[in-house]
Every structure is written in C-alpha cells, then in structure tokens.
C-alpha atoms as a PDB file:
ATOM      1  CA  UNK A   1      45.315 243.739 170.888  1.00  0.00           C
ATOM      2  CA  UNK A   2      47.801 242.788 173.657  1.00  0.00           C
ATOM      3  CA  UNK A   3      46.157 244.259 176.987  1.00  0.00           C
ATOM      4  CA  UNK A   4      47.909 242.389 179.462  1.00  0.00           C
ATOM      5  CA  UNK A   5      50.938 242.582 181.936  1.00  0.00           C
ATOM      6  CA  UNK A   6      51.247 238.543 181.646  1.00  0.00           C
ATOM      7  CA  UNK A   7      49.873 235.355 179.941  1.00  0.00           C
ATOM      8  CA  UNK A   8      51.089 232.173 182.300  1.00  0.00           C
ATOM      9  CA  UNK A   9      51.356 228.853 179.826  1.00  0.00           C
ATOM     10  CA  UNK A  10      51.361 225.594 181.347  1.00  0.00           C
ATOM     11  CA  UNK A  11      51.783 222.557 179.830  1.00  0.00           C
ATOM     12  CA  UNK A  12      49.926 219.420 181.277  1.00  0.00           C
ATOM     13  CA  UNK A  13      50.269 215.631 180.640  1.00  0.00           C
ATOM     14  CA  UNK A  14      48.251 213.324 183.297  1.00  0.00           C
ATOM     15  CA  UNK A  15      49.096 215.070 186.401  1.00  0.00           C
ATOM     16  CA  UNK A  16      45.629 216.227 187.339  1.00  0.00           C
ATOM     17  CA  UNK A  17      45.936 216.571 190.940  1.00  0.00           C
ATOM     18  CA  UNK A  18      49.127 218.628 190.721  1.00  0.00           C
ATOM     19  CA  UNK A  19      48.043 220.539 187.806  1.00  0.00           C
ATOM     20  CA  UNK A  20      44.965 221.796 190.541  1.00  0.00           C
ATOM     21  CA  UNK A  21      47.434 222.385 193.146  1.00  0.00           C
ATOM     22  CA  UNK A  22      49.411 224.079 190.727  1.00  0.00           C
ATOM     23  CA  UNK A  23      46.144 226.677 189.470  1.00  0.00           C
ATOM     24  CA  UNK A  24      44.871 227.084 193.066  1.00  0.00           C
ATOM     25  CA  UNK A  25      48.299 228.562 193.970  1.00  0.00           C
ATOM     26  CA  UNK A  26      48.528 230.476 191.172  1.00  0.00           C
ATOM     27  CA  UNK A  27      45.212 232.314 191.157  1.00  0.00           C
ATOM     28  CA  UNK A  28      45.954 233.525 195.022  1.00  0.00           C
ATOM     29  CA  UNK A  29      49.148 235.226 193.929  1.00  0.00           C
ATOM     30  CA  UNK A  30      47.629 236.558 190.986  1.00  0.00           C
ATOM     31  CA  UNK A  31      45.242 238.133 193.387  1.00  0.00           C
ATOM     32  CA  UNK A  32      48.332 239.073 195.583  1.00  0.00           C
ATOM     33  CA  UNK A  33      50.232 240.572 192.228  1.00  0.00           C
ATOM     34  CA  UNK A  34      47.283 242.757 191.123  1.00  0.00           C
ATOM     35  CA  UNK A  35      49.047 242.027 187.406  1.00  0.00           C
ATOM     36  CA  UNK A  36      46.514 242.002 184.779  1.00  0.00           C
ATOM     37  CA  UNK A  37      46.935 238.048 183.694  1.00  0.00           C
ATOM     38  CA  UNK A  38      45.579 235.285 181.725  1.00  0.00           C
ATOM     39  CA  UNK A  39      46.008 231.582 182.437  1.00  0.00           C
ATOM     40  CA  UNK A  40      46.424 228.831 179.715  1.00  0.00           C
ATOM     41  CA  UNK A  41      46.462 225.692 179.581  1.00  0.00           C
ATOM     42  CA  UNK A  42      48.067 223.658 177.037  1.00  0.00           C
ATOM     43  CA  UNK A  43      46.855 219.797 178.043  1.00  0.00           C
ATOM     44  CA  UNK A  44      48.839 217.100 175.986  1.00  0.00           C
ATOM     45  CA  UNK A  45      46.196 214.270 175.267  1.00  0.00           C
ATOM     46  CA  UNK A  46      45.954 213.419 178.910  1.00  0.00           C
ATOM     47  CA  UNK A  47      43.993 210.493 179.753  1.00  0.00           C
ATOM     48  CA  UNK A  48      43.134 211.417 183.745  1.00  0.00           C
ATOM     49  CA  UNK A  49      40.196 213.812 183.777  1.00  0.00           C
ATOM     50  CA  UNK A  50      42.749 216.512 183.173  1.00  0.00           C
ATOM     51  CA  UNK A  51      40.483 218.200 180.648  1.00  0.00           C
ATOM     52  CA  UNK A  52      37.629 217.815 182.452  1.00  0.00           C
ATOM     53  CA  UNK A  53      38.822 219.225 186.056  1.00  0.00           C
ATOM     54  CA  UNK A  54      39.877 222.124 183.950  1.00  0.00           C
ATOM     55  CA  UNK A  55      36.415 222.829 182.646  1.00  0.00           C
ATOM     56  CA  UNK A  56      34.325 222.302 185.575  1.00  0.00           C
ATOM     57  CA  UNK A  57      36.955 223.883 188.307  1.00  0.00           C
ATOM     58  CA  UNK A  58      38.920 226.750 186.860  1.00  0.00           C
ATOM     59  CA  UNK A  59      36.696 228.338 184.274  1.00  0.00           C
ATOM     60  CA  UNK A  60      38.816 231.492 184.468  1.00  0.00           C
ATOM     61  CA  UNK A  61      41.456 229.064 182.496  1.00  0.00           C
ATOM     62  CA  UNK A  62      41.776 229.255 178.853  1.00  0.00           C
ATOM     63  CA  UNK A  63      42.117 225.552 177.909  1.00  0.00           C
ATOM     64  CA  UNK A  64      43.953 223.948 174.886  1.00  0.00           C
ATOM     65  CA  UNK A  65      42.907 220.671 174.413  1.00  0.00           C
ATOM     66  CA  UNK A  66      44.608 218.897 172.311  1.00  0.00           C
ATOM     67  CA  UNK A  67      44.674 214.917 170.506  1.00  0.00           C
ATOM     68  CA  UNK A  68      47.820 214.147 171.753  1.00  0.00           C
ATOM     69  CA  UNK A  69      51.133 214.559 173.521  1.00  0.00           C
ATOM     70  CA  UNK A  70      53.034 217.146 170.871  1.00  0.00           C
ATOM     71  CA  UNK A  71      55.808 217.266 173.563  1.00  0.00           C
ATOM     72  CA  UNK A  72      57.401 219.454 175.671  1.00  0.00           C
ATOM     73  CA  UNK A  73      58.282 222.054 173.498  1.00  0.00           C
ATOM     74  CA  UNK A  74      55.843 221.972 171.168  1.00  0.00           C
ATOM     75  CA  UNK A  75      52.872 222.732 173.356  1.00  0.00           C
ATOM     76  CA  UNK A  76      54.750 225.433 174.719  1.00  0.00           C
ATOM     77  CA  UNK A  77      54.568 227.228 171.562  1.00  0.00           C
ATOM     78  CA  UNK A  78      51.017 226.477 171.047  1.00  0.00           C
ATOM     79  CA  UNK A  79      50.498 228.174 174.461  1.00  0.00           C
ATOM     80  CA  UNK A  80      52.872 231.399 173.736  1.00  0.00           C
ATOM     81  CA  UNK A  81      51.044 232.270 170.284  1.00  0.00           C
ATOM     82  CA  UNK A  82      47.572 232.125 172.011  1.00  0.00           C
ATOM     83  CA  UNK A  83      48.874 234.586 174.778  1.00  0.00           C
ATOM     84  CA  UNK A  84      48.633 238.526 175.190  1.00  0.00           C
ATOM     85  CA  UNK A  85      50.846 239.464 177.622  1.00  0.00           C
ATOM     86  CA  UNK A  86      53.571 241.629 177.519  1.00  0.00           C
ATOM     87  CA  UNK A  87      55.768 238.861 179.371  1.00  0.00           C
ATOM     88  CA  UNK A  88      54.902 234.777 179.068  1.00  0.00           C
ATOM     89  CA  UNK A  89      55.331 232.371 182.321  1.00  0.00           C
ATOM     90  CA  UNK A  90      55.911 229.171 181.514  1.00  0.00           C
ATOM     91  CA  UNK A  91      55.011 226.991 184.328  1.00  0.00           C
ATOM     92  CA  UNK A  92      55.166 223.404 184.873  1.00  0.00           C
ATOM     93  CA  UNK A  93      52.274 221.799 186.381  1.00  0.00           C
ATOM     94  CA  UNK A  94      54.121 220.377 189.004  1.00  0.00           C
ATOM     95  CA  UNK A  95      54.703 223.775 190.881  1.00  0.00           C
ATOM     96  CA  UNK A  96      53.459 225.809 193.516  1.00  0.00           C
ATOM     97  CA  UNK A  97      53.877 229.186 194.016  1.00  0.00           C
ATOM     98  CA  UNK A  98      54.771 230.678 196.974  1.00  0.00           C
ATOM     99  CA  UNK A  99      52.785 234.164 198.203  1.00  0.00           C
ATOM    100  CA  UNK A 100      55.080 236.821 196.540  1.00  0.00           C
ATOM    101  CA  UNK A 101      56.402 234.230 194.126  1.00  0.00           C
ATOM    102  CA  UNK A 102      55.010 236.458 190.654  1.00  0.00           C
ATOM    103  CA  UNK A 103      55.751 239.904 192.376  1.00  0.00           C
ATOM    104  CA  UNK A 104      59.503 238.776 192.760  1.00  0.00           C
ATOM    105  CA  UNK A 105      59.794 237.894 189.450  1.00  0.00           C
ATOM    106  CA  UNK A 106      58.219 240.889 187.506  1.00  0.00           C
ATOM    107  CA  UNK A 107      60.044 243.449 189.268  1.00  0.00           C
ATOM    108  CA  UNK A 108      63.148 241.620 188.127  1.00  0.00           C
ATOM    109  CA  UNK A 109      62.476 241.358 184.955  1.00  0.00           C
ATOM    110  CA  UNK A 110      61.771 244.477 184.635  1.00  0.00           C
ATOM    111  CA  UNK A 111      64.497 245.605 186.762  1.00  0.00           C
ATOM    112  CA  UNK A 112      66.680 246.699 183.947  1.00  0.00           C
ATOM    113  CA  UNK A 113      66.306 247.253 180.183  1.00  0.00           C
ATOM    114  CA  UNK A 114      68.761 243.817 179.456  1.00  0.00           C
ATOM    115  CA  UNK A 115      67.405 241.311 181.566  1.00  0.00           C
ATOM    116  CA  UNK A 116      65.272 239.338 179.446  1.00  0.00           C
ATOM    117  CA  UNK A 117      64.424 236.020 181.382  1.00  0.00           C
ATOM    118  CA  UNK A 118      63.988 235.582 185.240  1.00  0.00           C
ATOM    119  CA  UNK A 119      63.939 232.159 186.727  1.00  0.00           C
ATOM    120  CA  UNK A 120      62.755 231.540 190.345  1.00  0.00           C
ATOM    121  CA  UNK A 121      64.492 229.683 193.302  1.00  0.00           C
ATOM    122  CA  UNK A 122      63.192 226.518 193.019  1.00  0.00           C
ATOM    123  CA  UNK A 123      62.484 224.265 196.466  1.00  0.00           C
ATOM    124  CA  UNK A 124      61.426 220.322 197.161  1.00  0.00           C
ATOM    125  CA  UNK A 125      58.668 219.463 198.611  1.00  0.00           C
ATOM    126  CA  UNK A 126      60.382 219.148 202.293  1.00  0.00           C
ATOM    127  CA  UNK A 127      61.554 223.055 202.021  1.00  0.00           C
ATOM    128  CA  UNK A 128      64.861 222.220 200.741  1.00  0.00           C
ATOM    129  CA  UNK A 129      66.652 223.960 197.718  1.00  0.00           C
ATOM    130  CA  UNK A 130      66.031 222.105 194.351  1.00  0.00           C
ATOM    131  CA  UNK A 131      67.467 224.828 191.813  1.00  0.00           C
ATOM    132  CA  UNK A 132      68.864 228.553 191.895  1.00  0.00           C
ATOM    133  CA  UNK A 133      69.914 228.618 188.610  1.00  0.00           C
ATOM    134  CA  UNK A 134      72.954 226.811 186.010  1.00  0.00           C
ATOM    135  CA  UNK A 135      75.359 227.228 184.187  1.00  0.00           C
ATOM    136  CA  UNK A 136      75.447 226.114 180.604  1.00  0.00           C
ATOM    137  CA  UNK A 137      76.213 222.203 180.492  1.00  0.00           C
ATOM    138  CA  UNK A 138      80.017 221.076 179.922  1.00  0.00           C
ATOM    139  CA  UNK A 139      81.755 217.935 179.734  1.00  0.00           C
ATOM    140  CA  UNK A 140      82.519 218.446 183.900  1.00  0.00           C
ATOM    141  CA  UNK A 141      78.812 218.099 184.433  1.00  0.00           C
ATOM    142  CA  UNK A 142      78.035 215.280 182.086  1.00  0.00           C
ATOM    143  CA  UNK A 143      81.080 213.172 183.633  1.00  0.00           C
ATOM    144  CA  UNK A 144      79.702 213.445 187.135  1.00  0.00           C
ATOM    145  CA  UNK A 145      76.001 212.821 185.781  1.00  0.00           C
ATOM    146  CA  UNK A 146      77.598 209.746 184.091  1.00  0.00           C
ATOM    147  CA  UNK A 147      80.163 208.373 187.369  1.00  0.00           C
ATOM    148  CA  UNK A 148      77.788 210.243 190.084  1.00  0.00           C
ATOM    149  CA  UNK A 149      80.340 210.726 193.392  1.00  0.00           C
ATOM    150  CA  UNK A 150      80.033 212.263 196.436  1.00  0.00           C
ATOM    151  CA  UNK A 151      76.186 214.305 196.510  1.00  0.00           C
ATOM    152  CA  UNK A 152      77.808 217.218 197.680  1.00  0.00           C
ATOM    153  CA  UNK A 153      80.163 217.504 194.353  1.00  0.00           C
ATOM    154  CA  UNK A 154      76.646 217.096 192.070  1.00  0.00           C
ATOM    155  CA  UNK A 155      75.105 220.125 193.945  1.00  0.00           C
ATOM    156  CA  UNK A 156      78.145 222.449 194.165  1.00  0.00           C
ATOM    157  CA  UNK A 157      79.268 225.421 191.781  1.00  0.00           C
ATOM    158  CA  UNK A 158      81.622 221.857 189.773  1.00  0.00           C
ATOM    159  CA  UNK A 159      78.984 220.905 188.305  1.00  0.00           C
ATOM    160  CA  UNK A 160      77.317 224.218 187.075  1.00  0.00           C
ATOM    161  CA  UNK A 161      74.985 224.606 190.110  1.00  0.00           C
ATOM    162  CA  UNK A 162      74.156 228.409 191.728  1.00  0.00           C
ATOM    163  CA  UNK A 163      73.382 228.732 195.418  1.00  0.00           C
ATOM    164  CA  UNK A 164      70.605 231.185 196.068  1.00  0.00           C
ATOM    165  CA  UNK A 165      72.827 233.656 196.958  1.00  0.00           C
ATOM    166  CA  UNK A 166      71.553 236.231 200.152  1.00  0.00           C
ATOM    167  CA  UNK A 167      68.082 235.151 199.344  1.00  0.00           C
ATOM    168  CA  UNK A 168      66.765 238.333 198.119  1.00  0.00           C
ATOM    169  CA  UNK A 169      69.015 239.795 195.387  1.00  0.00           C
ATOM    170  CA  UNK A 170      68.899 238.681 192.229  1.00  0.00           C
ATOM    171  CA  UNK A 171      71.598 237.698 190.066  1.00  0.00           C
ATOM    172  CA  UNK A 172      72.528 236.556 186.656  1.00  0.00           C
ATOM    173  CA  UNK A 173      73.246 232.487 185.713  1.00  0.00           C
ATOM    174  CA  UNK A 174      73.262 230.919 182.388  1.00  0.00           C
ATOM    175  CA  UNK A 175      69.948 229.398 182.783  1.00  0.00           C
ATOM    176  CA  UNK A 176      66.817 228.637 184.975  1.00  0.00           C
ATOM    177  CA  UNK A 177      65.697 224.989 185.097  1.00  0.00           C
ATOM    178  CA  UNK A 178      62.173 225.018 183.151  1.00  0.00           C
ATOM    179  CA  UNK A 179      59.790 224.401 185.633  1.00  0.00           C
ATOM    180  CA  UNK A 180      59.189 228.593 186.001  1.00  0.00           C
ATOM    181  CA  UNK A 181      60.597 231.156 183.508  1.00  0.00           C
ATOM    182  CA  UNK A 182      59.046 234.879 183.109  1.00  0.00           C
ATOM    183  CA  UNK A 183      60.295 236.186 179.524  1.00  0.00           C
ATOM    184  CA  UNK A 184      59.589 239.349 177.953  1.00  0.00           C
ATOM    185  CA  UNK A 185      57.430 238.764 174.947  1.00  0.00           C
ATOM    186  CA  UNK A 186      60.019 241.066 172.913  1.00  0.00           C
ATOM    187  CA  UNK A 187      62.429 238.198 173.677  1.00  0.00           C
ATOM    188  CA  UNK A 188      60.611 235.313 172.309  1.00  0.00           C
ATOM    189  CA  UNK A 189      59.611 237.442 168.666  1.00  0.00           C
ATOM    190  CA  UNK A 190      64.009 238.169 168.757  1.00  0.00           C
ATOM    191  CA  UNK A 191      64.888 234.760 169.207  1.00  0.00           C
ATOM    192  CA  UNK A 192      61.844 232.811 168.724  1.00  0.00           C
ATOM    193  CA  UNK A 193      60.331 229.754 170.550  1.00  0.00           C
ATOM    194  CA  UNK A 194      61.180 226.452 172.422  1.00  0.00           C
ATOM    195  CA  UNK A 195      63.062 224.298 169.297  1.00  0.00           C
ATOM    196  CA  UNK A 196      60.299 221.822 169.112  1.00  0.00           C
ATOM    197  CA  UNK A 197      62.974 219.233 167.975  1.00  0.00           C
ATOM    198  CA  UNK A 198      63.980 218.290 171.555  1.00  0.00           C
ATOM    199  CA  UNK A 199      60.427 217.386 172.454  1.00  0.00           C
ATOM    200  CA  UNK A 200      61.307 217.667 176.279  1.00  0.00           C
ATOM    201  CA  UNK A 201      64.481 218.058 178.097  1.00  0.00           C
ATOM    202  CA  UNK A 202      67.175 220.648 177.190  1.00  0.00           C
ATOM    203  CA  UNK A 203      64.853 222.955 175.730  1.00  0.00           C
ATOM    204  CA  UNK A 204      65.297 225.571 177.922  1.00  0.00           C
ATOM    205  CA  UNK A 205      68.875 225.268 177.990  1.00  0.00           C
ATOM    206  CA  UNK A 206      68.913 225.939 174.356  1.00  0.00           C
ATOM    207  CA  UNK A 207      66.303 229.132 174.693  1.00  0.00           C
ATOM    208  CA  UNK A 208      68.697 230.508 176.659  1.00  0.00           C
ATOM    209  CA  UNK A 209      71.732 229.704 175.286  1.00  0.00           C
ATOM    210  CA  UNK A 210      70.188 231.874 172.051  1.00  0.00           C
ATOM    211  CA  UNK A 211      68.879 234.308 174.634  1.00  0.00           C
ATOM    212  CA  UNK A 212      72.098 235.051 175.832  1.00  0.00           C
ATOM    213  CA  UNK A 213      73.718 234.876 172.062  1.00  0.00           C
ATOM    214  CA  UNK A 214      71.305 237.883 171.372  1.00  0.00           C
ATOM    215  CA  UNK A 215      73.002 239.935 174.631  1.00  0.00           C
ATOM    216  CA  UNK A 216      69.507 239.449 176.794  1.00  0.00           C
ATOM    217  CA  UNK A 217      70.776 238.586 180.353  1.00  0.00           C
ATOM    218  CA  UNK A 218      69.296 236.093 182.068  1.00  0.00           C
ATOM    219  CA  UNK A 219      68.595 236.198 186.194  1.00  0.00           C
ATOM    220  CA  UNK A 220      67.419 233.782 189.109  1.00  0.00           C
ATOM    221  CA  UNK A 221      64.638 235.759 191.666  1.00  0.00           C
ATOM    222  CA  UNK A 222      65.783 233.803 194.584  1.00  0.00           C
ATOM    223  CA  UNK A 223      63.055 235.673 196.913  1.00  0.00           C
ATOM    224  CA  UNK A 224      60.696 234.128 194.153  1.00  0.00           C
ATOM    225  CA  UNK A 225      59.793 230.747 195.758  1.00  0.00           C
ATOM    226  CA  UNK A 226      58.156 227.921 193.615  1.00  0.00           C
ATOM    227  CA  UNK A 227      57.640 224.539 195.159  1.00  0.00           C
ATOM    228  CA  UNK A 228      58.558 221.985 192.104  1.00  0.00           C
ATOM    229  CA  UNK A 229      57.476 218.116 192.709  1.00  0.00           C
ATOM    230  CA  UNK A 230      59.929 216.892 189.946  1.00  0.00           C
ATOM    231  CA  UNK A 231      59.276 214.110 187.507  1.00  0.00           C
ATOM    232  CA  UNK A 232      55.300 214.520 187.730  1.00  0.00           C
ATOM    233  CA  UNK A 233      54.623 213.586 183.969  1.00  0.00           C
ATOM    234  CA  UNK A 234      58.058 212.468 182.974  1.00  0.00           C
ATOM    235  CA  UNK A 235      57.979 209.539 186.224  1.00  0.00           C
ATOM    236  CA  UNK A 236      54.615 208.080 184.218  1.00  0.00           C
ATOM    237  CA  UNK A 237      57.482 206.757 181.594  1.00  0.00           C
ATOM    238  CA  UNK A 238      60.920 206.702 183.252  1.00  0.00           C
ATOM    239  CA  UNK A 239      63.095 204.307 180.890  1.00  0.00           C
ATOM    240  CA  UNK A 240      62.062 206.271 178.172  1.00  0.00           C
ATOM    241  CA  UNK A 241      62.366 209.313 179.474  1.00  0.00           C
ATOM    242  CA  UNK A 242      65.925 208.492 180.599  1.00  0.00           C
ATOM    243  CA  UNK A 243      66.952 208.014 176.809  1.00  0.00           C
ATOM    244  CA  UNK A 244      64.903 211.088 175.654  1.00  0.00           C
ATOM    245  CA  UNK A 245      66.853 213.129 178.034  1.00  0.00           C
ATOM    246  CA  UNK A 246      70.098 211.866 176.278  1.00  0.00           C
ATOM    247  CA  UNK A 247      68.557 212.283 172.951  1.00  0.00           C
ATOM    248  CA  UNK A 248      67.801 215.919 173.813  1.00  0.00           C
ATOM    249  CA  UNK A 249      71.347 216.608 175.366  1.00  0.00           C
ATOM    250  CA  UNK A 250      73.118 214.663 172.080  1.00  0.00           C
ATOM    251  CA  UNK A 251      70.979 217.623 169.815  1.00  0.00           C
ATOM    252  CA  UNK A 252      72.048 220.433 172.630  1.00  0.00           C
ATOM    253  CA  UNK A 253      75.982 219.581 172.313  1.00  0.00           C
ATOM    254  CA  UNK A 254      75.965 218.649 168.599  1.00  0.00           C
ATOM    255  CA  UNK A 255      74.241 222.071 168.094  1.00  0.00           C
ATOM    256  CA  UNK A 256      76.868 224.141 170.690  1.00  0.00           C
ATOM    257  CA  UNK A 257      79.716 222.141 170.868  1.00  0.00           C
ATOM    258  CA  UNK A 258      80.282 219.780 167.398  1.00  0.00           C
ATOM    259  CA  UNK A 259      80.525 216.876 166.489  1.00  0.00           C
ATOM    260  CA  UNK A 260      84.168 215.805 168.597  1.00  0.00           C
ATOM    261  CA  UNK A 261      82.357 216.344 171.951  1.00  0.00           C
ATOM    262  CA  UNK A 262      79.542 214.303 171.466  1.00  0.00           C
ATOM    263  CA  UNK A 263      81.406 210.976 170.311  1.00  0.00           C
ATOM    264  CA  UNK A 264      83.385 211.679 173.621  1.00  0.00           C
ATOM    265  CA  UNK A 265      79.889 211.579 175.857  1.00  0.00           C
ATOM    266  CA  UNK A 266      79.244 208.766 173.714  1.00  0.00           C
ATOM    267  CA  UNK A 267      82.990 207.114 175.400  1.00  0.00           C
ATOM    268  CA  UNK A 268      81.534 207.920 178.438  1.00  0.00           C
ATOM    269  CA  UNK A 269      78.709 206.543 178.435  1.00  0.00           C
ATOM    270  CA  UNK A 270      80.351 203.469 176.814  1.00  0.00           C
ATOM    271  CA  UNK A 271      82.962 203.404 180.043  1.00  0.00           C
ATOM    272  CA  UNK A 272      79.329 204.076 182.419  1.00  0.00           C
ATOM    273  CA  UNK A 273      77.873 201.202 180.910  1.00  0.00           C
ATOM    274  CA  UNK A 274      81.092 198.533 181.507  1.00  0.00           C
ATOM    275  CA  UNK A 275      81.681 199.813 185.012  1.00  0.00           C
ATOM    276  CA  UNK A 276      77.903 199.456 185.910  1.00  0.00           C
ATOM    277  CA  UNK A 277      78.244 195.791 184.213  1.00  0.00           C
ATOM    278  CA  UNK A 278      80.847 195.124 186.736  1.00  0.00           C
ATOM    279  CA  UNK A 279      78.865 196.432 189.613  1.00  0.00           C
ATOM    280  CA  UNK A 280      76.182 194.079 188.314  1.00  0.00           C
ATOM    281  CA  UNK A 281      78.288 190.701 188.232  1.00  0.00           C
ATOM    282  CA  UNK A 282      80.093 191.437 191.522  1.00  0.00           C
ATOM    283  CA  UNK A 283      76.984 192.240 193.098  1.00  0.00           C
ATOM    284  CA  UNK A 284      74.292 190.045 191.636  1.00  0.00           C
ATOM    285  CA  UNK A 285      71.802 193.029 191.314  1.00  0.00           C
ATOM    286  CA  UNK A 286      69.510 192.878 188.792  1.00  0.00           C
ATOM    287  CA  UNK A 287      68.713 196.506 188.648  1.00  0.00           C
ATOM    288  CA  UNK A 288      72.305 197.365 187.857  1.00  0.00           C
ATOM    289  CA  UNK A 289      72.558 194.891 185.049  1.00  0.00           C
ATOM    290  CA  UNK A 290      70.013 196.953 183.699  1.00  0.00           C
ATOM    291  CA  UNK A 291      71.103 200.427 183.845  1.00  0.00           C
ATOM    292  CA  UNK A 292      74.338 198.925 182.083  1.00  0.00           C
ATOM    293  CA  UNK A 293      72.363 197.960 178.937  1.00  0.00           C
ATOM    294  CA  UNK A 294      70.885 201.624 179.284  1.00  0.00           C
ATOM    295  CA  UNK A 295      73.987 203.295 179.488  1.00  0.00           C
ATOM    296  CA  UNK A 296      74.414 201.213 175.917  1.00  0.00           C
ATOM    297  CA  UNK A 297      71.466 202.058 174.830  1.00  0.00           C
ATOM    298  CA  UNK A 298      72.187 206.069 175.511  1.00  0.00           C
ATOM    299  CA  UNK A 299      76.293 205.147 174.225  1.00  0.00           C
ATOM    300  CA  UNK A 300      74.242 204.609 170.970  1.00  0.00           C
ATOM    301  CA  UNK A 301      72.470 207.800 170.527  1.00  0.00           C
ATOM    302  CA  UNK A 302      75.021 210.055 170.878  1.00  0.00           C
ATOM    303  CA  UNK A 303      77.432 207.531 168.419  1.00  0.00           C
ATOM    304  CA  UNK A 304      74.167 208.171 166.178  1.00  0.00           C
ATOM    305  CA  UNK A 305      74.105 211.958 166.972  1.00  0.00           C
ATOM    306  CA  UNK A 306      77.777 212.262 166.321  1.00  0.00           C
ATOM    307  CA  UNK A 307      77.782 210.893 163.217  1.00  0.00           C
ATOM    308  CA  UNK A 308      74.872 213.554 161.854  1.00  0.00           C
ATOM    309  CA  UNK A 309      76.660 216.349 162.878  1.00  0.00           C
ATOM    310  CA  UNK A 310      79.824 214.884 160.902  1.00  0.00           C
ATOM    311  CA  UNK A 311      80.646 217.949 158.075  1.00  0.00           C
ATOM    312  CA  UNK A 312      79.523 216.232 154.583  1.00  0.00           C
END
C-alpha cells in the first residue's frame, strides 16, 4: 500500500563521508518539509564502511546492500521498485540540501497537472552555480566538449546551459543534471526506468528525453538549492570513467540521432586526438600525449557504436 508523499533513492559507491553529509542534510529538511518520506539506500558493493555507517548511524534508512557495483542505472531501479511514494528523489550521494531545498521542489512538481520531473539549481562547493538545467545534447555541445574554448562559451545558453533565471520561478529545460530529480511515480510506470544499458552517464538525459516524448514537461526549482561535490564516486576511476561517459553518449545519439551523427563525433574525436598529439610534441607534456591516445581510444567507440546502429 503506497502511504507516502515521497521515497528519496540514493545510490552509493565508496563515498562514505559524503554519503553522511548527504543523509544528515536530508533528514533536517525532511523535518523542515513535514512530507511523509522514506529514505533508501541503494549501496553498490562499496568497500569503505559504507554499509556499516549506514547501519549503526541512520537506522531510519532503508538499506540495500548489495554484492557489487550494478551501475548507475541499475541500482536506481532497484531503489525505485522498493519505494512507496507517490513521487521518487533520486539523489546522488554527493549532495547537500539546502533548508527549503525539498519544499521547493514538491510544490513544483505539483504545480501543474503536466510537469512531471523537477530538477533543482545545483551549486559548487564555494557557492557558485554548477547546473540550472540543459538542453538536450547536440553536435554544438559535443564540439566544444571535444576543442574546449573560452570557459565562458562552455557555460553559456551555446552549449545547452540554463541560467537560474530570477532565482525563484521555475521554468521548463530539457533536462536536470542527475545529481537531484523529484518525479511523479505515475511518470516512471508511463515511461519506465533509468535504461540500465548506459550503466552511468547519460541516463538521465535519456529518461527525459522519453519523458518529454510522452508530453510530461520537465522544470528546474531554482529556489531549490542542492550543494553537489561532483565526481565523488566517478573521481575513484577517472580514465575509465572518461571512456564510459563516451560509451554512454555513443548509445544516447545512436538511439536519438542515427547512425550518420555518431561516425561524425567519432571525426571529432579523431581531429581531438591529432590536435592534442600536436600539443604534446610541441610542448613535451606528457599528460597531453596521453589524453591524445584517449581521444583514440573514445574515436573508437563511437566508430564501434556507429557501425551497430548501421540498418542491416
């Protein structure tokens, strides 16, 4: 029997520290909310004392321990079919809420009949904006991922990014970064879960990309403040997680866009990789000589990815 305003999922991976940073914030605004709420925990094989902080500090917390690291996306799932609630918060571990943080965000999801996933204004560490919200990924964004320029051209509107508008007001964008989305749980049994085949990265892009395809709209609460330390679990394993992130964006635009735009990012990566080569002989560094044989390395999954979405 679902008796609950909302279930809150987080998904863990040795980041014990922030994971308690991340509960202790949460059950204050809880408190603040006065929603009725259940907390779970979803830890992925972590190695820290993850489980055990759990157990002996947040009782309150219903904990899924399991084996090992099913991804991203996966655990995510296993978290939403154990919950209640009538709307699901998936949380990274990383974050911090704010006081007001889960008030903002239920009153506008529940704003109007449509809106069917609210993402919050997400801030560093130092107080400064992280993320207000996307737009879905084109080939303008990937080419200024892939030849970064100026800073202020990789956080402006060119490449997809929202501002937080007045502060207060919410307003609609393509998509939330993952670290905080509130969904309505008639949402998720429409369009289903997290596609488990991106493991991690991209994920959310895709929910919401079907979200949207079912005519749900999607908003950012920019009064909803969530501290996000980026990179907690994925900084444990950064060359690989470099390559799964262009594994997981070769699946998004072979799925959206076809086959043609995907052995263009692979060109681009192919032209990232000689220029960075260059960099590397004219400069002697080391660390650029290997980012080059990266960018080959990430060339070859999307020549890979391009192929499989060929027609037969």
């Amino acid at each position: 029997m679902r008796d609950l305003d909302l279930s809150v999922v987080i998904v863990s991976w040795n980041v014990r520290q922030l994971l308690a940073a991340c509960l202790d914030s949460l059950a204050a605004d809880l408190a603040r909310s006065q929603l009725a709420g259940e907390v779970i925990v979803v830890d992925n094989g972590s190695r820290d004392g993850t489980v055990e902080l759990v157990r002996a500090r947040y009782p309150w917390v219903q904990l899924v321990a399991l084996a090992e690291n099913r991804g991203f996306a996966a655990a995510n799932n296993i978290g939403i079919a154990r919950s209640r609630g009538q709307a699901i918060l998936l949380l990274n571990p990383d974050t911090e809420l704010r006081p007001g943080a889960l008030t903002w965000l239920w009153r506008a999801l529940w704003a109007a009949p449509h809106v069917g996933l609210v993402g919050a204004r997400l801030l560093n560490a130092d107080g400064s904006l992280q993320s207000a919200g996307y737009r879905f990924p084109g080939y303008v964004q990937n080419l200024l991922d892939f030849f970064p320029l100026h800073p202020r051209l990789v956080g402006s509107r060119l490449n997809g990014r929202f501002g937080p508008g007045d502060g207060l007001s919410p307003f609609a964008i393509d998509h939330p970064l993952g670290a905080c989305m509130l969904v309505r749980r008639t949402v998720v049994e429409q369009v289903g879960g997290l596609d488990e085949g991106y493991r991690y990265y991209s994920e959310e892009i895709d929910w919401c990309r079907r979200i949207r395809a079912a005519g749900w709209t999607i908003l950012t609460a920019p009064a909803a403040l969530v501290v996000h330390h980026a990179g907690g679990s994925t900084q444990q394993v950064a060359r690989e997680s470099f390559l799964q992130l262009h594994r997981s964006r070769a699946r998004y635009f072979g799925r959206w866009h076809g086959p043609l735009v995907v052995r263009r990012l692979a060109r681009l990566a192919e032209l990232a990789a000689a220029w960075t080569a260059l960099r590397a002989r004219l400069t002697r560094r080391p660390d650029l000589a290997e980012r080059a044989r990266l960018w080959r390395e990430v060339a070859a999954i999307y020549r890979n990815a391009a192929a499989c979405h060929e027609p037969t």
